[in-house]
C-alpha atoms as a PDB file:
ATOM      1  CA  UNK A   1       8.336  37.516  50.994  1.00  0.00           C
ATOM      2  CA  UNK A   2       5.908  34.702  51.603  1.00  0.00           C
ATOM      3  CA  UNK A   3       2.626  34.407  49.722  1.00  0.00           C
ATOM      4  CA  UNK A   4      -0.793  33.122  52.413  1.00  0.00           C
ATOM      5  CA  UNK A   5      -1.238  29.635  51.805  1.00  0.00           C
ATOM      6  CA  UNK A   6      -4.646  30.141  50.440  1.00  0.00           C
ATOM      7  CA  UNK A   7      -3.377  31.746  47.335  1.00  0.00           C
ATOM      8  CA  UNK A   8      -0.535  28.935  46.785  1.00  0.00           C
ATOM      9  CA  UNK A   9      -3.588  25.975  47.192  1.00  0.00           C
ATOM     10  CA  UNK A  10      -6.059  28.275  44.832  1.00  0.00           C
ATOM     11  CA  UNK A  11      -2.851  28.412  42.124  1.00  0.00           C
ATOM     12  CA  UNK A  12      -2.633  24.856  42.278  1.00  0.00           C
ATOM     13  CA  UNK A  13      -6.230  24.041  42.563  1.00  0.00           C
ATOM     14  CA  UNK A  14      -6.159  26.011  39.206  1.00  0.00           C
ATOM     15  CA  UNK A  15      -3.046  24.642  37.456  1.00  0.00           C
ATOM     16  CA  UNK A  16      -4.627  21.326  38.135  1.00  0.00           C
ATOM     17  CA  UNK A  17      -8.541  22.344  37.034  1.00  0.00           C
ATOM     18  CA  UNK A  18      -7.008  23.924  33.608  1.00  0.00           C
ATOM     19  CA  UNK A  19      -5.080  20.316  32.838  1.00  0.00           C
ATOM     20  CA  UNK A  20      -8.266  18.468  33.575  1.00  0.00           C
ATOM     21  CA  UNK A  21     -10.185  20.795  31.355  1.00  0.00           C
ATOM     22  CA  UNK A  22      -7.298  20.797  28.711  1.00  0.00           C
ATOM     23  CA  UNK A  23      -7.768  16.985  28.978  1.00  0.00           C
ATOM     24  CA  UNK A  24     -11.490  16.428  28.847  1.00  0.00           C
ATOM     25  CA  UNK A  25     -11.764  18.668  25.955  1.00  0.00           C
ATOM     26  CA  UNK A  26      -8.846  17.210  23.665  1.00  0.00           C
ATOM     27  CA  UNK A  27     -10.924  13.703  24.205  1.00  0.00           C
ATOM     28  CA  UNK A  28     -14.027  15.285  23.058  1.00  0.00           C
ATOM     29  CA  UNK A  29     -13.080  17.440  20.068  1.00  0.00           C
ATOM     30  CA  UNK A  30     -10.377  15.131  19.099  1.00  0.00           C
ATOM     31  CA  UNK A  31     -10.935  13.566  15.619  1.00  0.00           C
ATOM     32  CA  UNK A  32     -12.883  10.212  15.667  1.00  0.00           C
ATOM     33  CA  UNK A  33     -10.828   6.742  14.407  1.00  0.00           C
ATOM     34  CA  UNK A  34     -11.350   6.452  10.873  1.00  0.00           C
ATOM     35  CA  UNK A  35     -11.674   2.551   9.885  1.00  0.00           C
ATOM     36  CA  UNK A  36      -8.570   1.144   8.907  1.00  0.00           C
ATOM     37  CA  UNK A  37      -8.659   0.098   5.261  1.00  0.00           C
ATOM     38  CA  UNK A  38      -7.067  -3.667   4.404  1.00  0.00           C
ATOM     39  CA  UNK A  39      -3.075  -3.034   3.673  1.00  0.00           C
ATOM     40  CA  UNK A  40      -2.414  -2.719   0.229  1.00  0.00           C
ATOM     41  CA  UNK A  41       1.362  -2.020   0.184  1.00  0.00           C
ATOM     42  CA  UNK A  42       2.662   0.435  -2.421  1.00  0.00           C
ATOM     43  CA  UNK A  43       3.694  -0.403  -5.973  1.00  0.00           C
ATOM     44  CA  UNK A  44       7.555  -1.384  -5.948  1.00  0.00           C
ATOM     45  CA  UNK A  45      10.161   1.272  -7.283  1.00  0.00           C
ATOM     46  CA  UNK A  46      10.874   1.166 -10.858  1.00  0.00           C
ATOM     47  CA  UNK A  47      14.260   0.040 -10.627  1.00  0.00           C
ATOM     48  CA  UNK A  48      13.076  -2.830  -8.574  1.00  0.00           C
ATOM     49  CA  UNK A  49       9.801  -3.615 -10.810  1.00  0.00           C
ATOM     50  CA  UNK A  50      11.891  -6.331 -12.939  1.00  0.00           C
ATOM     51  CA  UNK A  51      12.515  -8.257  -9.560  1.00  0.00           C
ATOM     52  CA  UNK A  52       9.987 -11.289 -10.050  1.00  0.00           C
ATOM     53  CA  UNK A  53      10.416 -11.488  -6.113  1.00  0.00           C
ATOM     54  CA  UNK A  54       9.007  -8.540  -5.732  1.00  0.00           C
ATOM     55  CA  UNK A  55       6.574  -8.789  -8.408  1.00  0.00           C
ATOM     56  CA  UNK A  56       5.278 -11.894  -7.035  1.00  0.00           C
ATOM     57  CA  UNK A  57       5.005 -10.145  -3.191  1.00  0.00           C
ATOM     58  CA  UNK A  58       3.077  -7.414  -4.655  1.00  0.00           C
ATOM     59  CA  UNK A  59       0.991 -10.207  -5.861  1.00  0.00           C
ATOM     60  CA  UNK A  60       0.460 -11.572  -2.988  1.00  0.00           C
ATOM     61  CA  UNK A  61      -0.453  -8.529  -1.194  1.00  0.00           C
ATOM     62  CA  UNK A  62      -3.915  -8.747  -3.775  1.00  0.00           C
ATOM     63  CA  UNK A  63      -4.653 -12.715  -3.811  1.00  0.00           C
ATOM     64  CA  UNK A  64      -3.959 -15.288  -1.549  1.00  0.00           C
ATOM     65  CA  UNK A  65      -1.901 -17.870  -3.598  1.00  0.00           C
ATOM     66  CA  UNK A  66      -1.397 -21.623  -2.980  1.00  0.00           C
ATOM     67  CA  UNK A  67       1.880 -22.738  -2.493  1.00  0.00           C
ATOM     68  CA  UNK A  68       1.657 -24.452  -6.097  1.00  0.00           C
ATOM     69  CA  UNK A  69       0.213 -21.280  -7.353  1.00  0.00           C
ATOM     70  CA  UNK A  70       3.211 -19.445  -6.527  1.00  0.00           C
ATOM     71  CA  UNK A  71       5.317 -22.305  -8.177  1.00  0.00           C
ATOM     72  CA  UNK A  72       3.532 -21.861 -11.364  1.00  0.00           C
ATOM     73  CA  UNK A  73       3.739 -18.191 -11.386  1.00  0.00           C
ATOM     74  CA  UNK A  74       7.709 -17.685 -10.403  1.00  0.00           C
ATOM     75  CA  UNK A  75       8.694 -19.023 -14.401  1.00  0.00           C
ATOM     76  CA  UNK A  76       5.838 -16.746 -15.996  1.00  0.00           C
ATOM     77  CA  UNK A  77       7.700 -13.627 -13.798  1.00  0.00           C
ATOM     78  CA  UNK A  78      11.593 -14.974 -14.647  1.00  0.00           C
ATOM     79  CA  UNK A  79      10.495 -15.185 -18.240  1.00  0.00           C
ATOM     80  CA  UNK A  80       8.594 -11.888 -18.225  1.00  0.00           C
ATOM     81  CA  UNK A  81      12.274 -10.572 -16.402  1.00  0.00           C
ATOM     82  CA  UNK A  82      14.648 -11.470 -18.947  1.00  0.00           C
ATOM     83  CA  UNK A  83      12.039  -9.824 -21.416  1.00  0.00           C
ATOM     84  CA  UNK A  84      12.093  -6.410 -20.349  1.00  0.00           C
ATOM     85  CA  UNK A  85      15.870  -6.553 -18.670  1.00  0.00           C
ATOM     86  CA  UNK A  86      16.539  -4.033 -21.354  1.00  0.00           C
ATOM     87  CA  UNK A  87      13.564  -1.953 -22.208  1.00  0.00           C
ATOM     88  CA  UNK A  88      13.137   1.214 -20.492  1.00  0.00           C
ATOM     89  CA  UNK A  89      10.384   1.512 -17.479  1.00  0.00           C
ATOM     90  CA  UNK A  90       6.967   2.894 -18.968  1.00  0.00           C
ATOM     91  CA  UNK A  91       8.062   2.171 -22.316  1.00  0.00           C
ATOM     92  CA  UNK A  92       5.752   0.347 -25.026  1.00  0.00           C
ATOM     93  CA  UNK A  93       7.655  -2.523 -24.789  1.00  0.00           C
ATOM     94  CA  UNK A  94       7.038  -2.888 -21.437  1.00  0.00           C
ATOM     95  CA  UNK A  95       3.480  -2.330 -22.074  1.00  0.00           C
ATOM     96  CA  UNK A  96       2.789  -4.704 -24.937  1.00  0.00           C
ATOM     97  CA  UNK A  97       5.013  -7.176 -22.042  1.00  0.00           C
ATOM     98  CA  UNK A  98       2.285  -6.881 -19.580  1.00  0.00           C
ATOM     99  CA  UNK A  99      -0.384  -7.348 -22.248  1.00  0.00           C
ATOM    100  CA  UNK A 100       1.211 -10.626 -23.068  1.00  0.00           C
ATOM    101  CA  UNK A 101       2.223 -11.867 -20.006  1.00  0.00           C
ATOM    102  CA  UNK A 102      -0.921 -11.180 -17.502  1.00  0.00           C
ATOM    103  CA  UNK A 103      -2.991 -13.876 -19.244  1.00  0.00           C
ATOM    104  CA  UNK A 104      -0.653 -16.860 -18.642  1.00  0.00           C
ATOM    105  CA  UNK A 105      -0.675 -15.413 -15.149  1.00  0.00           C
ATOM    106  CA  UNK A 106      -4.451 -15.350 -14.934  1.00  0.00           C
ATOM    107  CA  UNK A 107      -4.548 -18.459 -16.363  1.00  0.00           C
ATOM    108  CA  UNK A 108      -3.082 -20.746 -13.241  1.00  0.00           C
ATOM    109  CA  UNK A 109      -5.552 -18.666 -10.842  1.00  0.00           C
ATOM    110  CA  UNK A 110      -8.911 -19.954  -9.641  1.00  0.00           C
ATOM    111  CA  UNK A 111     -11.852 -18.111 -10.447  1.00  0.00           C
ATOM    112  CA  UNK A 112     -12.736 -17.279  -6.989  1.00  0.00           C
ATOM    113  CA  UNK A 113      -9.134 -15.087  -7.838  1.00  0.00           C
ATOM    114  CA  UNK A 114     -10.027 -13.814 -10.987  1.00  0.00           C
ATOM    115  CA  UNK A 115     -11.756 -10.579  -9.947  1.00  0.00           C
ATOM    116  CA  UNK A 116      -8.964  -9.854  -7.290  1.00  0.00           C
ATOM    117  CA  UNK A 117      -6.431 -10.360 -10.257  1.00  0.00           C
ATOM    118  CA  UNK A 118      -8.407  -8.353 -12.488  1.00  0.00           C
ATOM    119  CA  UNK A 119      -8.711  -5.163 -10.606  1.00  0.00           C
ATOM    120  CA  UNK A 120      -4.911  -5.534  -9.334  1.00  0.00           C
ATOM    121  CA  UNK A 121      -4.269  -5.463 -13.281  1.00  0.00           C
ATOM    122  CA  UNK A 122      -6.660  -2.288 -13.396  1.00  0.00           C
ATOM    123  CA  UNK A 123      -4.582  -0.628 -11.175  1.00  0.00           C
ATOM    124  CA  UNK A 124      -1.606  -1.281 -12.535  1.00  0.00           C
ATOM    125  CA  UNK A 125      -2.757  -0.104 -15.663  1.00  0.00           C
ATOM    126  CA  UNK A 126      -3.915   3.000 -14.056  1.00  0.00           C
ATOM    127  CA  UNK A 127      -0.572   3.992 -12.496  1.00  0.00           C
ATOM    128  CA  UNK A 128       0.853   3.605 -15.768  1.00  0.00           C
ATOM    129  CA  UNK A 129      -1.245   5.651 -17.125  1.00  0.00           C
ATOM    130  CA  UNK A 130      -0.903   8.463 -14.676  1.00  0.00           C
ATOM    131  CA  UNK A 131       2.791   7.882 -14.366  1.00  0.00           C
ATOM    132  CA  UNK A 132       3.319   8.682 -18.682  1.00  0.00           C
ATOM    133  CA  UNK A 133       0.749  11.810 -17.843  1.00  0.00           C
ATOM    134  CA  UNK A 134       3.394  12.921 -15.525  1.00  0.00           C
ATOM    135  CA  UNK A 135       5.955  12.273 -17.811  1.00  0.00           C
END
């Protein structure tokens, strides 16, 4: 059995009309581009927070350090390392730490960094906080 040609073009004509539609309205209700924010990457894993390494890339990630900044900074996070090597992560210890050890870090930044420092401390202190809600 052989269908007319006129009903094998109309099929197609429609197949193809319904995939032009289909595409024409995905572009039009599709959701606009939201800006892209500037990376900020994610806090390290606990395990890995003692790494001054990593400390010093998450750093980095906030303010834009001078080669001689960095080379200050590396002995504050060593030090700061072989402090809490044994204390427990979100413990007071580790808190009182910070508190001691964030000054002598703010203290080799310009102040063109302070405010970038200062809110990166902020936060910090605000994911500890919600972390020990958690808890």
């Amino acid at each position: 059995m052989s269908f007319p040609e006129w009903r094998v073009v109309r099929v197609m004509l429609a197949v193809a009309m319904i995939f032009v539609l289909g595409v024409a309205t995905g572009r039009w209700t599709a959701p606009t581009r939201v800006a892209v924010s500037p990376f900020r990457p994610l806090p390290p894993p606990i395990q890995a927070q003692n790494n001054p390494d990593m400390a010093l890339n998450h750093m980095l990630a906030y303010i834009d350090l001078s080669p001689e900044q960095i080379a200050a900074i590396r002995p504050i996070f060593i030090k700061w390392q072989s402090e809490i090597q044994g204390t427990t992560p979100l413990s007071e210890e580790r808190k009182e730490s910070f508190l001691k050890y964030s000054p002598m870090i703010r203290r080799e930044l310009k102040p063109e960094q302070y405010a970038a420092y200062d809110a990166m401390v902020e936060a910090v202190k605000m994911r500890a906080v919600r972390r020990q809600k958690k808890r």
